[in-house]
PDB file of N, CA and C in Angstrom:
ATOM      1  N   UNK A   1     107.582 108.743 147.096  1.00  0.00           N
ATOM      2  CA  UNK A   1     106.936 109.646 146.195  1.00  0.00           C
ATOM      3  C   UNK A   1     107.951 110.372 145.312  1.00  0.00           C
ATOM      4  N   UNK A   2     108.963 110.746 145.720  1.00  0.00           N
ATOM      5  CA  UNK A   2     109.861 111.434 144.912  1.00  0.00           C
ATOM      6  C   UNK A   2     110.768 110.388 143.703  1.00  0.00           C
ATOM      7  N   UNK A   3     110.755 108.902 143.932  1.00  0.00           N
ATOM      8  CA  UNK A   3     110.337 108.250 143.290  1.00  0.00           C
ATOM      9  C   UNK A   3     110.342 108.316 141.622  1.00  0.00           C
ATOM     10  N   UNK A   4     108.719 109.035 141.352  1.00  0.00           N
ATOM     11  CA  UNK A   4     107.968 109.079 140.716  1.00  0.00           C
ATOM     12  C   UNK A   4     108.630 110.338 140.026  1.00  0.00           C
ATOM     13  N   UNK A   5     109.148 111.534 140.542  1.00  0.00           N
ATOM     14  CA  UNK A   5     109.547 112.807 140.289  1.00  0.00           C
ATOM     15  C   UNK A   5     110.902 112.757 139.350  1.00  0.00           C
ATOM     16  N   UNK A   6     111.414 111.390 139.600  1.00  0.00           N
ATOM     17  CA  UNK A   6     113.079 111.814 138.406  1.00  0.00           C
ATOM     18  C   UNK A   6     112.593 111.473 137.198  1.00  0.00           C
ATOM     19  N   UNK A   7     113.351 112.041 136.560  1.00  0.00           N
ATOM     20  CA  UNK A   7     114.052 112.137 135.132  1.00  0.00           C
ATOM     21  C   UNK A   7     113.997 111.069 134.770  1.00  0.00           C
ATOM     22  N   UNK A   8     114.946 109.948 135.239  1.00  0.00           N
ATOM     23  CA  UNK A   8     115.692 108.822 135.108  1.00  0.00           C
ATOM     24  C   UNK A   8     114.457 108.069 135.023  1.00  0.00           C
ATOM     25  N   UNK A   9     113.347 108.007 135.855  1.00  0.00           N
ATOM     26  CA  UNK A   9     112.411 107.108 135.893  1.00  0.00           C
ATOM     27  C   UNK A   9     111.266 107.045 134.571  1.00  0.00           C
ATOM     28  N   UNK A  10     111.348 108.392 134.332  1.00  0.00           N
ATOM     29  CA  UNK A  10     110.236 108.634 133.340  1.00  0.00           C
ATOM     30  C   UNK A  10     110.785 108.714 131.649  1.00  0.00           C
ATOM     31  N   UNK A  11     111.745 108.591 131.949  1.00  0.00           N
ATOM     32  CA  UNK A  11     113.030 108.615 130.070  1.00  0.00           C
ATOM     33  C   UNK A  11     113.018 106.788 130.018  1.00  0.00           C
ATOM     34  N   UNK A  12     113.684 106.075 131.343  1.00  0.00           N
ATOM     35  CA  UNK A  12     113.155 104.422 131.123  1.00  0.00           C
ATOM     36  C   UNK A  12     112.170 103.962 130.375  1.00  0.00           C
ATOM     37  N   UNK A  13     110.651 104.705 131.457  1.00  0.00           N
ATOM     38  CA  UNK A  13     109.567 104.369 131.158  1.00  0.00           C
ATOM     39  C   UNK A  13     108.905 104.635 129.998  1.00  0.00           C
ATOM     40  N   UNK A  14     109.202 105.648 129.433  1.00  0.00           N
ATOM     41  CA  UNK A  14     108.944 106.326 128.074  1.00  0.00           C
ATOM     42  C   UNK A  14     109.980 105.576 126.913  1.00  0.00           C
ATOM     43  N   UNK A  15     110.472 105.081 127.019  1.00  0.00           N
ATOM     44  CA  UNK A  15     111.567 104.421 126.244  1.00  0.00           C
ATOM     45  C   UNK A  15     111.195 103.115 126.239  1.00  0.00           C
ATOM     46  N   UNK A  16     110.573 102.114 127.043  1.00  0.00           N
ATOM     47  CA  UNK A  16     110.070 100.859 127.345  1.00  0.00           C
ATOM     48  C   UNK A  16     108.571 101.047 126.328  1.00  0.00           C
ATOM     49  N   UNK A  17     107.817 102.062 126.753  1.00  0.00           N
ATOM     50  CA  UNK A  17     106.194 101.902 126.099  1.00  0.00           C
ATOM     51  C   UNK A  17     106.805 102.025 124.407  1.00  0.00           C
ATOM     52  N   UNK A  18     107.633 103.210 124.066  1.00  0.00           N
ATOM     53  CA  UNK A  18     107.607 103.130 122.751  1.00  0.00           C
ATOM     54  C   UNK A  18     108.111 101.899 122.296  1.00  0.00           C
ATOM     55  N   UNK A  19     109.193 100.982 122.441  1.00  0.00           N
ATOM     56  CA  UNK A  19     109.640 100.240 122.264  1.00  0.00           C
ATOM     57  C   UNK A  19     108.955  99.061 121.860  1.00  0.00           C
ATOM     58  N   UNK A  20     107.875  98.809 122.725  1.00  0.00           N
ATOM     59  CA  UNK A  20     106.718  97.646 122.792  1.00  0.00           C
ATOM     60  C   UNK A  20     105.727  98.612 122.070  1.00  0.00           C
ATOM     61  N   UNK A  21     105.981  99.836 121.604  1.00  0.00           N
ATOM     62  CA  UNK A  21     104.757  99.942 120.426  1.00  0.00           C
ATOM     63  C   UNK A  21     104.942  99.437 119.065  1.00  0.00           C
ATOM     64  N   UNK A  22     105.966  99.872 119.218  1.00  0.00           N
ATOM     65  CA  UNK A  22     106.968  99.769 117.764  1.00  0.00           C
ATOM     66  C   UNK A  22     107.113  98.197 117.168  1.00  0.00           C
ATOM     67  N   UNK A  23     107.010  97.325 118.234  1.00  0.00           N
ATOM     68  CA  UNK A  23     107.068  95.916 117.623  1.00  0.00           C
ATOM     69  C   UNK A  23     105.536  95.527 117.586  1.00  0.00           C
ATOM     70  N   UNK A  24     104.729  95.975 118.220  1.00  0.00           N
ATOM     71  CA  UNK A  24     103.123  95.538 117.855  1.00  0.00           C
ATOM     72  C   UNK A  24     103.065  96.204 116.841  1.00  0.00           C
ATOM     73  N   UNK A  25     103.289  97.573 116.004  1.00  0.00           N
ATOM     74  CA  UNK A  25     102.843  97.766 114.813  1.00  0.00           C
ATOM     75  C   UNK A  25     103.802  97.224 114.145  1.00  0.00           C
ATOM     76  N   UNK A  26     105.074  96.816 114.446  1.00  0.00           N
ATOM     77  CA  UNK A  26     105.633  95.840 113.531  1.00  0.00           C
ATOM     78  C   UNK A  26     105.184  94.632 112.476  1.00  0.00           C
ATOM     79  N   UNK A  27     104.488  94.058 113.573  1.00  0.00           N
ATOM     80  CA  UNK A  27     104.446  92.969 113.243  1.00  0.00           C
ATOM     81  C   UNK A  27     102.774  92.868 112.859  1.00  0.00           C
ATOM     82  N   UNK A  28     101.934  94.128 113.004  1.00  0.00           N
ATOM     83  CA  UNK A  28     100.719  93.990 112.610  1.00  0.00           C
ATOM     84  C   UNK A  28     100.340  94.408 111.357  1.00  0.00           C
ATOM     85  N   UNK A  29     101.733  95.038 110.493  1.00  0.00           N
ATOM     86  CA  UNK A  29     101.168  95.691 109.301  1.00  0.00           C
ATOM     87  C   UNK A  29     102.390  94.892 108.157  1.00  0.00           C
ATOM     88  N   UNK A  30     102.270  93.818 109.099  1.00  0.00           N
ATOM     89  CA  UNK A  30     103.555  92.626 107.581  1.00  0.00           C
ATOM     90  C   UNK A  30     102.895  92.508 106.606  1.00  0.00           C
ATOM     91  N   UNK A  31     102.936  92.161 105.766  1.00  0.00           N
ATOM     92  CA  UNK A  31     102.261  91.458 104.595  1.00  0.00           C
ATOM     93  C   UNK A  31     102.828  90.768 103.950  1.00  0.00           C
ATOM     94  N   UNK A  32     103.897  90.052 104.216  1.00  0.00           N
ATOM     95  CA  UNK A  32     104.100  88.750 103.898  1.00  0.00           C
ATOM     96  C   UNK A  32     103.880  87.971 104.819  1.00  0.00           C
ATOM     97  N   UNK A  33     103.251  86.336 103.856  1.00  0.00           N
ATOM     98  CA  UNK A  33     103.021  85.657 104.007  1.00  0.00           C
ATOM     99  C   UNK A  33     103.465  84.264 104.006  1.00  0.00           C
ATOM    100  N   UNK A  34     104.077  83.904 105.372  1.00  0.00           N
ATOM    101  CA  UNK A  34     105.055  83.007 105.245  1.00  0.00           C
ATOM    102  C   UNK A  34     104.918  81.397 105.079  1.00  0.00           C
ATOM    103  N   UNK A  35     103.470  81.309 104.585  1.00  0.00           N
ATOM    104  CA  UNK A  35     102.668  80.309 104.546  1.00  0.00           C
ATOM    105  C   UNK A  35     102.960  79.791 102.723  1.00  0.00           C
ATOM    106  N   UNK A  36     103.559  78.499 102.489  1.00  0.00           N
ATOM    107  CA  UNK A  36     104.219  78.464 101.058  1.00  0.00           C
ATOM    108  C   UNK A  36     102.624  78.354  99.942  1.00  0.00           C
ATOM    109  N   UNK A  37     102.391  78.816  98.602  1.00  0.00           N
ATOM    110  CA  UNK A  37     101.707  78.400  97.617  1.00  0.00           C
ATOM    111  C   UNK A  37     102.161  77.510  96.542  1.00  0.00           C
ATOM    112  N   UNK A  38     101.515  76.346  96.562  1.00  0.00           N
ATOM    113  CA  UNK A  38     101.409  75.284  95.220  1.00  0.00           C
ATOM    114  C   UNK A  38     103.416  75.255  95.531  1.00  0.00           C
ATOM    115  N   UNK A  39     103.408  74.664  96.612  1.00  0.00           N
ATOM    116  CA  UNK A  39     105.157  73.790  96.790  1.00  0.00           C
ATOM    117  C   UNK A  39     104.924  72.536  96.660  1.00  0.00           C
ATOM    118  N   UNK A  40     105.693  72.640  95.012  1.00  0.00           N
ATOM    119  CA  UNK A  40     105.618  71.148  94.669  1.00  0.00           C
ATOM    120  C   UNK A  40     106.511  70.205  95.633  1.00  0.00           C
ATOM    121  N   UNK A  41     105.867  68.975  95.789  1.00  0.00           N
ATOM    122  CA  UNK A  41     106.229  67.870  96.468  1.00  0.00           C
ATOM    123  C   UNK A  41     106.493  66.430  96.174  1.00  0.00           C
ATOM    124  N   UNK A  42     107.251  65.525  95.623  1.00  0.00           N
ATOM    125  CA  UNK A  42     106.920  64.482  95.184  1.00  0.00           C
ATOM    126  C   UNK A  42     106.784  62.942  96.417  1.00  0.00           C
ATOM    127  N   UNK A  43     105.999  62.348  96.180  1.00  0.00           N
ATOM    128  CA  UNK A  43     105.890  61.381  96.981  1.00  0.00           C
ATOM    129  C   UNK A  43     105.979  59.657  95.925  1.00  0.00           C
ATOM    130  N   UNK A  44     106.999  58.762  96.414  1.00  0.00           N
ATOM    131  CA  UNK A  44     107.030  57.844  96.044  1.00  0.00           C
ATOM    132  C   UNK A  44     106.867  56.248  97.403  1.00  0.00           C
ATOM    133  N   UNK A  45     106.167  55.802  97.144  1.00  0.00           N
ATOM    134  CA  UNK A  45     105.978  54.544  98.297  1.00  0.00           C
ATOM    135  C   UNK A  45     106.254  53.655  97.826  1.00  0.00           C
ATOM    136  N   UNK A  46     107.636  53.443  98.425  1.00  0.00           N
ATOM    137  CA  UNK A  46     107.899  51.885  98.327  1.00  0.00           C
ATOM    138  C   UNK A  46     107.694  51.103  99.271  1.00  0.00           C
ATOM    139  N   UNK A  47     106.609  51.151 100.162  1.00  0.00           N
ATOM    140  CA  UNK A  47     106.256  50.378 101.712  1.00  0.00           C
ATOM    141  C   UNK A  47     105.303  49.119 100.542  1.00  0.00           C
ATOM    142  N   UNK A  48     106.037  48.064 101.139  1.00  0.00           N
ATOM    143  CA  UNK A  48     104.999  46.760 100.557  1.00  0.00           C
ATOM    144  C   UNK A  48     104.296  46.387 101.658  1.00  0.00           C
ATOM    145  N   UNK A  49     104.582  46.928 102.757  1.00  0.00           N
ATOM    146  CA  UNK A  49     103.084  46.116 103.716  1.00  0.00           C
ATOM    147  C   UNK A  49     103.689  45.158 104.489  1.00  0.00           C
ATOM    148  N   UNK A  50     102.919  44.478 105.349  1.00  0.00           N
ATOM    149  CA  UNK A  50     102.811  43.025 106.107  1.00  0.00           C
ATOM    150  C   UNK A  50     101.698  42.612 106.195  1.00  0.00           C
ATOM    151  N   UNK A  51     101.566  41.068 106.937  1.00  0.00           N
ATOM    152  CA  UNK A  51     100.582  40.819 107.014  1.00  0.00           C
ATOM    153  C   UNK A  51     100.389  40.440 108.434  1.00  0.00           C
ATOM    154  N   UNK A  52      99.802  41.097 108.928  1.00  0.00           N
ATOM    155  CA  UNK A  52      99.519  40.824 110.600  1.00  0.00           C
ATOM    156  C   UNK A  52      98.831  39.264 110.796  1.00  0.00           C
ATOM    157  N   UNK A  53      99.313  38.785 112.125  1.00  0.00           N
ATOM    158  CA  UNK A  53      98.927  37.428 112.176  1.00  0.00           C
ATOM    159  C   UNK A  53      97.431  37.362 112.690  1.00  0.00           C
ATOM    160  N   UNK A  54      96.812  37.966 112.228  1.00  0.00           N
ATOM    161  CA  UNK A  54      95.098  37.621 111.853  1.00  0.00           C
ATOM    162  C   UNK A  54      95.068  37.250 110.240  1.00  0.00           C
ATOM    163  N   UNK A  55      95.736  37.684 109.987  1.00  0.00           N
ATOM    164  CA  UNK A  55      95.814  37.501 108.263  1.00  0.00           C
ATOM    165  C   UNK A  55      95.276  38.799 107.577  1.00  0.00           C
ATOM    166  N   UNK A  56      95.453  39.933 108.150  1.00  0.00           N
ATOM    167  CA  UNK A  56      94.687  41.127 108.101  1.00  0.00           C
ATOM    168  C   UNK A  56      96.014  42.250 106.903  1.00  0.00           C
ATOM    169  N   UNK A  57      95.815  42.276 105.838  1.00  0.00           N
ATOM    170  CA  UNK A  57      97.064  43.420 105.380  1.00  0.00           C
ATOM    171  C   UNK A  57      97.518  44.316 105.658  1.00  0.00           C
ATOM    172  N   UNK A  58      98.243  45.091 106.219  1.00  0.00           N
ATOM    173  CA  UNK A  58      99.220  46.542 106.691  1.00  0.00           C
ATOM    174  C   UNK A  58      99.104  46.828 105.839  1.00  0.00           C
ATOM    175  N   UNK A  59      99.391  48.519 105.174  1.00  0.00           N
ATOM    176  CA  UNK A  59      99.921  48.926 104.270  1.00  0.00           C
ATOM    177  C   UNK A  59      99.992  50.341 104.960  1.00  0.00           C
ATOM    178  N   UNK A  60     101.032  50.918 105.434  1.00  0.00           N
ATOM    179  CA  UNK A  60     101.223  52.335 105.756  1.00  0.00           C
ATOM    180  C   UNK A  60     101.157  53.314 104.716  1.00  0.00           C
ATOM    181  N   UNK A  61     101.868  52.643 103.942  1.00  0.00           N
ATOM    182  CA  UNK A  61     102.462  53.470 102.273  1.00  0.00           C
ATOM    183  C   UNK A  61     101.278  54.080 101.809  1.00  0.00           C
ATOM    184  N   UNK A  62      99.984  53.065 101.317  1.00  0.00           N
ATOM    185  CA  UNK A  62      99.195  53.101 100.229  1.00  0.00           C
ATOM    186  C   UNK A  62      98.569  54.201 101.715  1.00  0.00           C
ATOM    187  N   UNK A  63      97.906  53.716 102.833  1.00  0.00           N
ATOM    188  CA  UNK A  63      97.259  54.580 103.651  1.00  0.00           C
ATOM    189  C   UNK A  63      97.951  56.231 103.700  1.00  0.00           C
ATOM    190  N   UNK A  64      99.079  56.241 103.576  1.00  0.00           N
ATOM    191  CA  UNK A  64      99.402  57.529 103.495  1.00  0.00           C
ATOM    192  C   UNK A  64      99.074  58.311 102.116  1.00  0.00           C
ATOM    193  N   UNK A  65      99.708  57.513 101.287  1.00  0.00           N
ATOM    194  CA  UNK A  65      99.005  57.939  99.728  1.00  0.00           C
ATOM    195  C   UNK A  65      97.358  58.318  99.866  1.00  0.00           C
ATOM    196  N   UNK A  66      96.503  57.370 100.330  1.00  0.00           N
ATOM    197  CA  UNK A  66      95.016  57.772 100.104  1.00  0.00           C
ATOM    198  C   UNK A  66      94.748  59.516 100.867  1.00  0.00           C
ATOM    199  N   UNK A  67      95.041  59.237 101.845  1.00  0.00           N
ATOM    200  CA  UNK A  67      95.144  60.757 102.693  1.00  0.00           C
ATOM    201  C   UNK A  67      95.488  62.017 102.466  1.00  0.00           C
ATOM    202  N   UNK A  68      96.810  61.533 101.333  1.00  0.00           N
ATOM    203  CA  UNK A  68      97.345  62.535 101.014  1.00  0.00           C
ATOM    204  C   UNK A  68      96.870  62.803 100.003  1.00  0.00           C
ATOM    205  N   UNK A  69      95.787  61.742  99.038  1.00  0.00           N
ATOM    206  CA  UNK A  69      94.706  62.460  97.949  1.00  0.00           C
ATOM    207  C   UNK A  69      93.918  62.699  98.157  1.00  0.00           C
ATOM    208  N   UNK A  70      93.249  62.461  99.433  1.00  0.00           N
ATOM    209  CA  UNK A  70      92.188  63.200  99.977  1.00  0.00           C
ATOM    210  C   UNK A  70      92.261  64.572 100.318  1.00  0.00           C
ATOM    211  N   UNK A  71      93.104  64.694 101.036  1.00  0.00           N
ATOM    212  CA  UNK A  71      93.919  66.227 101.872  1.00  0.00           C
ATOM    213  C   UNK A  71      93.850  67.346 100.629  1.00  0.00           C
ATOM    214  N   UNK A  72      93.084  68.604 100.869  1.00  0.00           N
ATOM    215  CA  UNK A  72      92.779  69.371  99.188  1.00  0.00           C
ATOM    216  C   UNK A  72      93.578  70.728  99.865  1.00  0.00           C
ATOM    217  N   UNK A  73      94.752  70.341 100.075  1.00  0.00           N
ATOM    218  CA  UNK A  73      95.665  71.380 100.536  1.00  0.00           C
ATOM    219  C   UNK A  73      96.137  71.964  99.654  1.00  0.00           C
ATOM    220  N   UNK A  74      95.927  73.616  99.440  1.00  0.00           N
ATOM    221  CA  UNK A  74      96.534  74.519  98.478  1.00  0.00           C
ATOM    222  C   UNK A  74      98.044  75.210  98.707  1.00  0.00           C
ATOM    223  N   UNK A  75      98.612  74.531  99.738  1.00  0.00           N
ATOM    224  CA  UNK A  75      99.974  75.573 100.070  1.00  0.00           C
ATOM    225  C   UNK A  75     101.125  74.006  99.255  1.00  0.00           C
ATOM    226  N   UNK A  76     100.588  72.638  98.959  1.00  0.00           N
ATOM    227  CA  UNK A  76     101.209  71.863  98.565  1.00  0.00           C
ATOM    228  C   UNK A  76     100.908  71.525  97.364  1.00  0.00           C
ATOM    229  N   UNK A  77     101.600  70.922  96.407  1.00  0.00           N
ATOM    230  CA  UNK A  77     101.138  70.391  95.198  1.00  0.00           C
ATOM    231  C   UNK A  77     102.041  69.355  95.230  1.00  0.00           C
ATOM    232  N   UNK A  78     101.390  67.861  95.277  1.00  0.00           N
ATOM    233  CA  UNK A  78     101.595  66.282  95.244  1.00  0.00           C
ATOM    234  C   UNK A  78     101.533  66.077  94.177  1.00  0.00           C
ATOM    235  N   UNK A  79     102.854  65.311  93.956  1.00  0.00           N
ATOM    236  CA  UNK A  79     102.957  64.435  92.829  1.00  0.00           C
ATOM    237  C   UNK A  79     103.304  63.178  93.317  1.00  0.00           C
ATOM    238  N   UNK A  80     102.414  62.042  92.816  1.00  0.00           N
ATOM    239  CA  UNK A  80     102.521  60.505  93.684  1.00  0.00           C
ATOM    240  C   UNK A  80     103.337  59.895  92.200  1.00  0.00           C
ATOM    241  N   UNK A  81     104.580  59.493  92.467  1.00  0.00           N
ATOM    242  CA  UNK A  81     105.179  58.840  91.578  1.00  0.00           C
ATOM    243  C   UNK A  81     105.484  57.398  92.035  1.00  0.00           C
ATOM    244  N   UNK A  82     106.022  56.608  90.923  1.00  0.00           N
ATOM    245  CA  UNK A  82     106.268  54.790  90.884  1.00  0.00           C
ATOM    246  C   UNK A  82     107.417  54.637  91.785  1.00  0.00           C
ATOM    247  N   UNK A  83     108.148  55.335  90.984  1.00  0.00           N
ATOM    248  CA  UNK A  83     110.207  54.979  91.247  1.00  0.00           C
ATOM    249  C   UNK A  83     110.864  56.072  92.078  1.00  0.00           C
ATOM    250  N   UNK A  84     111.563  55.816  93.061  1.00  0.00           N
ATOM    251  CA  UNK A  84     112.660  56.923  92.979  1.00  0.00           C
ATOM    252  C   UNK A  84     113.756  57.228  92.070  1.00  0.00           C
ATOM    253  N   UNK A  85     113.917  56.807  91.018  1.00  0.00           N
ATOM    254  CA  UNK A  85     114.826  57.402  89.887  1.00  0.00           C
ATOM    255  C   UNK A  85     113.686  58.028  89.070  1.00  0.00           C
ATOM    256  N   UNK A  86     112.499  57.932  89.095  1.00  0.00           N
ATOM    257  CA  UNK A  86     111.502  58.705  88.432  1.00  0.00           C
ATOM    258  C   UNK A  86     111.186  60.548  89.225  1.00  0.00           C
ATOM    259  N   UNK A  87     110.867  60.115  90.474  1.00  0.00           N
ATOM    260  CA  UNK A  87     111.404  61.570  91.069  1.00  0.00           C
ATOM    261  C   UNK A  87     112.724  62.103  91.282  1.00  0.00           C
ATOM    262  N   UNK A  88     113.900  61.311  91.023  1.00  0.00           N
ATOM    263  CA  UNK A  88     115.081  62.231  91.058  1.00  0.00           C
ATOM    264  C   UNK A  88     115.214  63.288  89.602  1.00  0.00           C
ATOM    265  N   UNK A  89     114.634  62.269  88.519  1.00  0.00           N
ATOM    266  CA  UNK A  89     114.881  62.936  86.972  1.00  0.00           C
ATOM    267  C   UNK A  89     113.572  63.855  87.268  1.00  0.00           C
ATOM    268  N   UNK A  90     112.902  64.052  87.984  1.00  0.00           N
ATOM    269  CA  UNK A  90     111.401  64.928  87.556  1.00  0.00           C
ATOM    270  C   UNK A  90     111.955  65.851  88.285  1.00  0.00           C
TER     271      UNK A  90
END
């Protein structure tokens, strides 16, 4: 019980709660937002595919391309280009 009665115990303990207050309102009144807007991106596919022995076409490239024009993501902005010397000069 005496314990409970020092100094020492209750300056810790009082020093621990503020501590862990101080980073919950830290971090509850940020306002930035570390989530990027319209980061341009360029994408070029040079995947030509295979042809699986059913006779069936691969194409990873073009499948990633379709997805990625489907995908109506606002933190990215896609640009699907031909060449890579076309996205190095862009």
């Amino acid at each position: 019980m005496n314990f409970f009665k020092q100094k020492l115990f209750w300056g810790g303990f009082a020093g621990i709660l503020i501590a862990v207050t101080i980073f919950t309102f830290s971090f509850m009144g940020s306002t930035v937002n570390p989530t990027p807007k319209d980061m341009p991106l360029a994408l070029v596919v040079e995947d030509e595919g295979v042809t699986l022995p059913t006779g069936e076409q691969l194409n990873f490239g073009e499948m990633l391309e379709e997805q990625i024009k489907q995908n109506d993501n606002e933190s990215v902005e896609w640009t699907i280009l031909e060449s890579r010397e076309k996205a190095i000069n862009e």
